[in-house]
C-alpha atoms as a PDB file:
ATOM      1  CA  UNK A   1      51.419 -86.533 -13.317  1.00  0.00           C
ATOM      2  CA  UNK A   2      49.158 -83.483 -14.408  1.00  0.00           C
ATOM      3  CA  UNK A   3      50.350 -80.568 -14.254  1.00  0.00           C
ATOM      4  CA  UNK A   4      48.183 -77.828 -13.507  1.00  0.00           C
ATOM      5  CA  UNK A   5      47.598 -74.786 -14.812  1.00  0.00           C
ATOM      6  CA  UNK A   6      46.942 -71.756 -12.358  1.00  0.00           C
ATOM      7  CA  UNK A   7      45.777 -69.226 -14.173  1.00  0.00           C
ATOM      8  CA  UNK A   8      42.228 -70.748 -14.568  1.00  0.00           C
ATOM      9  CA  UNK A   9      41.267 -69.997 -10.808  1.00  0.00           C
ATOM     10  CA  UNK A  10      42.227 -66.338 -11.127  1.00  0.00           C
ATOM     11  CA  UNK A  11      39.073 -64.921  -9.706  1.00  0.00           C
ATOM     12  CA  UNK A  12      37.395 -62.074 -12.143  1.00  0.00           C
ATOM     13  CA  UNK A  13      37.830 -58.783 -10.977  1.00  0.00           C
ATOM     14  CA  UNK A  14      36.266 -55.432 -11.586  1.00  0.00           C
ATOM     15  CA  UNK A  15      38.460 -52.536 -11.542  1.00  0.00           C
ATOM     16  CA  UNK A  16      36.774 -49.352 -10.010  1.00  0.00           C
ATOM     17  CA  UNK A  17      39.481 -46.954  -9.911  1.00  0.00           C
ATOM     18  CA  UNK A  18      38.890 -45.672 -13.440  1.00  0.00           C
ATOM     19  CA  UNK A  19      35.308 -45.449 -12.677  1.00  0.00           C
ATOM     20  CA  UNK A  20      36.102 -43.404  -9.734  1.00  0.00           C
ATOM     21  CA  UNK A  21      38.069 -41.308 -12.303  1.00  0.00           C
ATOM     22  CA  UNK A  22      36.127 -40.516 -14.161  1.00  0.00           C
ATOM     23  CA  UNK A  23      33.138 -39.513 -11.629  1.00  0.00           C
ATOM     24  CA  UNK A  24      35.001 -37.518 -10.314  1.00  0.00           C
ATOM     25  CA  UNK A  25      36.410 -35.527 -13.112  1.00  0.00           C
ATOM     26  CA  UNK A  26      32.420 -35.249 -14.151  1.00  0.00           C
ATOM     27  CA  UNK A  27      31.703 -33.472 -10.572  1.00  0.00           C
ATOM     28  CA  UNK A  28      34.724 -31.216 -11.333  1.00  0.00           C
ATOM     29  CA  UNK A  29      33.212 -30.020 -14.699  1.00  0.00           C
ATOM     30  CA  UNK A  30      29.715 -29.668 -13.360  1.00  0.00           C
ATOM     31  CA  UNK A  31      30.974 -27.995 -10.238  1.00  0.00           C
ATOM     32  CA  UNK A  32      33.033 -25.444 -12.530  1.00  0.00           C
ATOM     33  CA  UNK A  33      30.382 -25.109 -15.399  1.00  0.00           C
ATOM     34  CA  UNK A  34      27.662 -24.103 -13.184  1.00  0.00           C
ATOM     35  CA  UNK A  35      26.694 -20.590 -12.994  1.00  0.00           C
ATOM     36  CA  UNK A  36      25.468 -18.609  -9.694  1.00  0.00           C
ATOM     37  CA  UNK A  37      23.258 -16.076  -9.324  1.00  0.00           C
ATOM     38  CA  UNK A  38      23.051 -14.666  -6.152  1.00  0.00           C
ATOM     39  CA  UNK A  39      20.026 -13.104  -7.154  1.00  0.00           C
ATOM     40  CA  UNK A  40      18.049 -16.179  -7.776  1.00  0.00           C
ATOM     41  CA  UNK A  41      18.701 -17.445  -3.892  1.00  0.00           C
ATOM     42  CA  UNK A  42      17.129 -14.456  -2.922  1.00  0.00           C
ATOM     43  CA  UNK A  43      13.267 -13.749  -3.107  1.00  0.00           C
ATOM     44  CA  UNK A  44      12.404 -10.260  -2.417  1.00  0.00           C
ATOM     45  CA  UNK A  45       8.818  -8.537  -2.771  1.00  0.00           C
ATOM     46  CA  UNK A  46       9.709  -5.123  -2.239  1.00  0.00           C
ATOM     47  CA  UNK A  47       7.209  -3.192  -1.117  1.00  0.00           C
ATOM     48  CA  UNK A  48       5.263  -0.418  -3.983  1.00  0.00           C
ATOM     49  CA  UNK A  49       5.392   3.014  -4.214  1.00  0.00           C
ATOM     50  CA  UNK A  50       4.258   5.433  -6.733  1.00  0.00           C
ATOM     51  CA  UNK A  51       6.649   7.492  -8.194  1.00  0.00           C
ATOM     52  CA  UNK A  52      10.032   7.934 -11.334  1.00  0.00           C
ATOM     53  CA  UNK A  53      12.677   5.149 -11.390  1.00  0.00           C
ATOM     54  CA  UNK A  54      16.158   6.553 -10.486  1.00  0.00           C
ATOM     55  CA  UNK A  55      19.182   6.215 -12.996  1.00  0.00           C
ATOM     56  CA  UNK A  56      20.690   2.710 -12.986  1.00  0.00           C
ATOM     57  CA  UNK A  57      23.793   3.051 -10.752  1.00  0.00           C
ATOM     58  CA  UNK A  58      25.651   0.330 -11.827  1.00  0.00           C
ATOM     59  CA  UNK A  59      28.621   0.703  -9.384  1.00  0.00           C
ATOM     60  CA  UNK A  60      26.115   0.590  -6.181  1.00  0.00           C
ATOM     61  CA  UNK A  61      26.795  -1.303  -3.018  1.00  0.00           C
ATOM     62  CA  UNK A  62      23.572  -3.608  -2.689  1.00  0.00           C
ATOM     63  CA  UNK A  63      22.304  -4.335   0.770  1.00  0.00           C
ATOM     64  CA  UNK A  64      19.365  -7.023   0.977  1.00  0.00           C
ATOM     65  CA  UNK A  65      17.337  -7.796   3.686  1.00  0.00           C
ATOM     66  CA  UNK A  66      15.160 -10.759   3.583  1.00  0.00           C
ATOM     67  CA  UNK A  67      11.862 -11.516   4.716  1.00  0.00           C
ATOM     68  CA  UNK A  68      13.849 -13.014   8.079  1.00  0.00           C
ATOM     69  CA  UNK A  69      15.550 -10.162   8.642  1.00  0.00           C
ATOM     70  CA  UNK A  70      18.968 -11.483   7.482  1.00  0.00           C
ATOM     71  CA  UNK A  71      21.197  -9.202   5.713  1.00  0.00           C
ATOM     72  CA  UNK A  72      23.733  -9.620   2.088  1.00  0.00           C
ATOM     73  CA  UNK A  73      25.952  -7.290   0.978  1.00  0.00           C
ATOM     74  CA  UNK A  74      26.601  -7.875  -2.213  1.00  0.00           C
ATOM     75  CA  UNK A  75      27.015 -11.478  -2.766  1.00  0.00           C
ATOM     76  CA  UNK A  76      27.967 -11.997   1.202  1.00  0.00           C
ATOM     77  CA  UNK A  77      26.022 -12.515   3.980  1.00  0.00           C
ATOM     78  CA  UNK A  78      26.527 -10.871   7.360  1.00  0.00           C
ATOM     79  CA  UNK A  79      26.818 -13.682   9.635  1.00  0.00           C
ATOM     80  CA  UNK A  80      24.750 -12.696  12.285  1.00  0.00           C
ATOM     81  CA  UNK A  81      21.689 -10.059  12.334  1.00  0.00           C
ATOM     82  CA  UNK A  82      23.210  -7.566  14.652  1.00  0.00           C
ATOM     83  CA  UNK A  83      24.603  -4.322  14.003  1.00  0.00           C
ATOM     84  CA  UNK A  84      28.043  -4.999  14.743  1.00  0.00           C
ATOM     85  CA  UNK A  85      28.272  -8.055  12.483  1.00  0.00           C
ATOM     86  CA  UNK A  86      26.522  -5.567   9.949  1.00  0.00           C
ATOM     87  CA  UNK A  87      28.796  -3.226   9.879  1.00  0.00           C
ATOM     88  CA  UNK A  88      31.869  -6.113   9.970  1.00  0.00           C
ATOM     89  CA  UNK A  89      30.343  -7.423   6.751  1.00  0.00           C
ATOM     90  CA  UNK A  90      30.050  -3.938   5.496  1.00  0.00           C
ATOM     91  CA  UNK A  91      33.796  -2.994   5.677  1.00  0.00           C
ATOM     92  CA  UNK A  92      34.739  -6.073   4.208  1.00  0.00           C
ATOM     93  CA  UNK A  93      32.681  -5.470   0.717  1.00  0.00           C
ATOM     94  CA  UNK A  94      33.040  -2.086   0.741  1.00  0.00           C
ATOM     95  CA  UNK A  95      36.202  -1.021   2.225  1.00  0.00           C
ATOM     96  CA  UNK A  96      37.008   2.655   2.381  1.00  0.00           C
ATOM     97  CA  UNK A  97      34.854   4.005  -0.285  1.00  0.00           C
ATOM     98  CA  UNK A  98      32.280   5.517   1.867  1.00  0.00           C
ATOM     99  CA  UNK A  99      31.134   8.045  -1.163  1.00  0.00           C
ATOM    100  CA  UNK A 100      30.106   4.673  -2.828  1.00  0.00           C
ATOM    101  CA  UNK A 101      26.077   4.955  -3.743  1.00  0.00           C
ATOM    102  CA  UNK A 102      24.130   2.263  -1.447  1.00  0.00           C
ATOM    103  CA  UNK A 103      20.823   0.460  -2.605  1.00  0.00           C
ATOM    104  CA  UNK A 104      18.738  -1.125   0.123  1.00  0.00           C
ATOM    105  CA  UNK A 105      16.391  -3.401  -1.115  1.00  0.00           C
ATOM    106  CA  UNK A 106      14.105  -4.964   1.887  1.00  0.00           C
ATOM    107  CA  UNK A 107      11.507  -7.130   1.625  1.00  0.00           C
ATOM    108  CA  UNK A 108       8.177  -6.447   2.236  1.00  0.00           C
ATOM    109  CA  UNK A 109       7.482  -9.078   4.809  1.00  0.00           C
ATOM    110  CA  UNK A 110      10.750  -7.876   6.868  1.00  0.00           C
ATOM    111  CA  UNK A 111      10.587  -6.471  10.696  1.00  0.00           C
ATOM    112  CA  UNK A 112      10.771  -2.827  10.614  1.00  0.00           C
ATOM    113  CA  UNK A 113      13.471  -2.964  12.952  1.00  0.00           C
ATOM    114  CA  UNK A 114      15.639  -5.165  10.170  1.00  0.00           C
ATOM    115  CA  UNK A 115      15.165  -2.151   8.143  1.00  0.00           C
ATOM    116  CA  UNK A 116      16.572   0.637  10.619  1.00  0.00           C
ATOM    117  CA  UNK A 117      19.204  -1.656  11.631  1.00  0.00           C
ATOM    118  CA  UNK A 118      21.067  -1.628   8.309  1.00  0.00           C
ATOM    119  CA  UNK A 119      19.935   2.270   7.894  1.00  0.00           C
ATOM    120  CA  UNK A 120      21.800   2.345  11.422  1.00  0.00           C
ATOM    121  CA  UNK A 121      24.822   0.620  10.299  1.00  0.00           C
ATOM    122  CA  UNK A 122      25.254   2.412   6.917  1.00  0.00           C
ATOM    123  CA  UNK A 123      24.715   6.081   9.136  1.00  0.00           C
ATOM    124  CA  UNK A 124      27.576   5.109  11.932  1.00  0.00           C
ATOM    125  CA  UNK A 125      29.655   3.676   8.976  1.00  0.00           C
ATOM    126  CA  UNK A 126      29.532   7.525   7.386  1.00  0.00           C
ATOM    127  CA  UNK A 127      27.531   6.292   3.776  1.00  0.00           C
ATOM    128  CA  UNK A 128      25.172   9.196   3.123  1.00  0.00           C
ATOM    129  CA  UNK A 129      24.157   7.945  -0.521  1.00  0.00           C
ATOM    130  CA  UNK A 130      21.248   5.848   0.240  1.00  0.00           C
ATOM    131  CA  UNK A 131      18.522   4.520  -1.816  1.00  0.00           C
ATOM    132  CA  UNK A 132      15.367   2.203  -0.807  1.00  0.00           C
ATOM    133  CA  UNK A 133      14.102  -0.006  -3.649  1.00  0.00           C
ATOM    134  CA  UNK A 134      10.512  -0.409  -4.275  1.00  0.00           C
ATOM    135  CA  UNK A 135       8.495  -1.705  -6.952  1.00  0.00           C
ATOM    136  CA  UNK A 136       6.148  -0.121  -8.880  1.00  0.00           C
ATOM    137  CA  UNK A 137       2.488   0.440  -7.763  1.00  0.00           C
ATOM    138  CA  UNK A 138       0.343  -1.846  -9.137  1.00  0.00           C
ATOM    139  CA  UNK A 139      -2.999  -0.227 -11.082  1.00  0.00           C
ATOM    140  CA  UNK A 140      -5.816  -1.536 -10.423  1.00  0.00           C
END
């Protein structure tokens, strides 16, 4: 009688669950190593003007708009294009600091009426220290 043995028709296997491991603790690194600039999302061409650079006011509540008319404070965006939502976004960044210096930087390419909204916004919320970036003039 033969006895056999079983342990030669063990099927091979390939255990993924260290793999898996291990991808995943690679997206965890690359997802926590990676740096964000909010600024770098965001391409403005602000319109020229001739005239001195103001001080560097480092402290300064930023307000984009972008060529579609969408608006970021700071590093948030409103999360719709109407005053209200504005103004919402607005509180939430700034909070009650309304002495707080405000830098509106619009693109060139954005509706006029983009433009007066946030000027709207910033006036009903009481700021009343508010500067509009432009670039330089270019010589020709």
């Amino acid at each position: 009688m033969r006895i056999r043995d079983h342990r030669a028709d063990d099927e091979p296997e390939i255990n993924l669950i260290p793999l898996i491991d291990v991808v995943l603790c690679l997206i965890f690194f690359f997802v926590v190593t990676t740096t964000f600039d909010a600024r770098s999302v965001l391409k403005l061409q602000l319109p020229q003007a001739s005239g001195e650079p103001a001080e560097a006011q480092s402290k300064a509540l930023s307000v984009l708009v972008n060529a579609d008319g969408r608006y970021f404070v700071d590093d948030r965006e409103a999360l719709r294009t109407d005053v209200e939502s504005l103004k919402q976004t607005l509180r939430d960044v700034a909070g009650d600091d309304r002495e707080r210096p405000v830098l509106l930087r619009a693109d060139a390419r954005t509706p006029h009426q983009a433009v007066v909204t946030a000027l709207d916004a910033l006036g009903q919320l009481g700021f009343s220290r508010v500067s509009i970036a432009t670039a330089p003039e270019q010589r020709r």
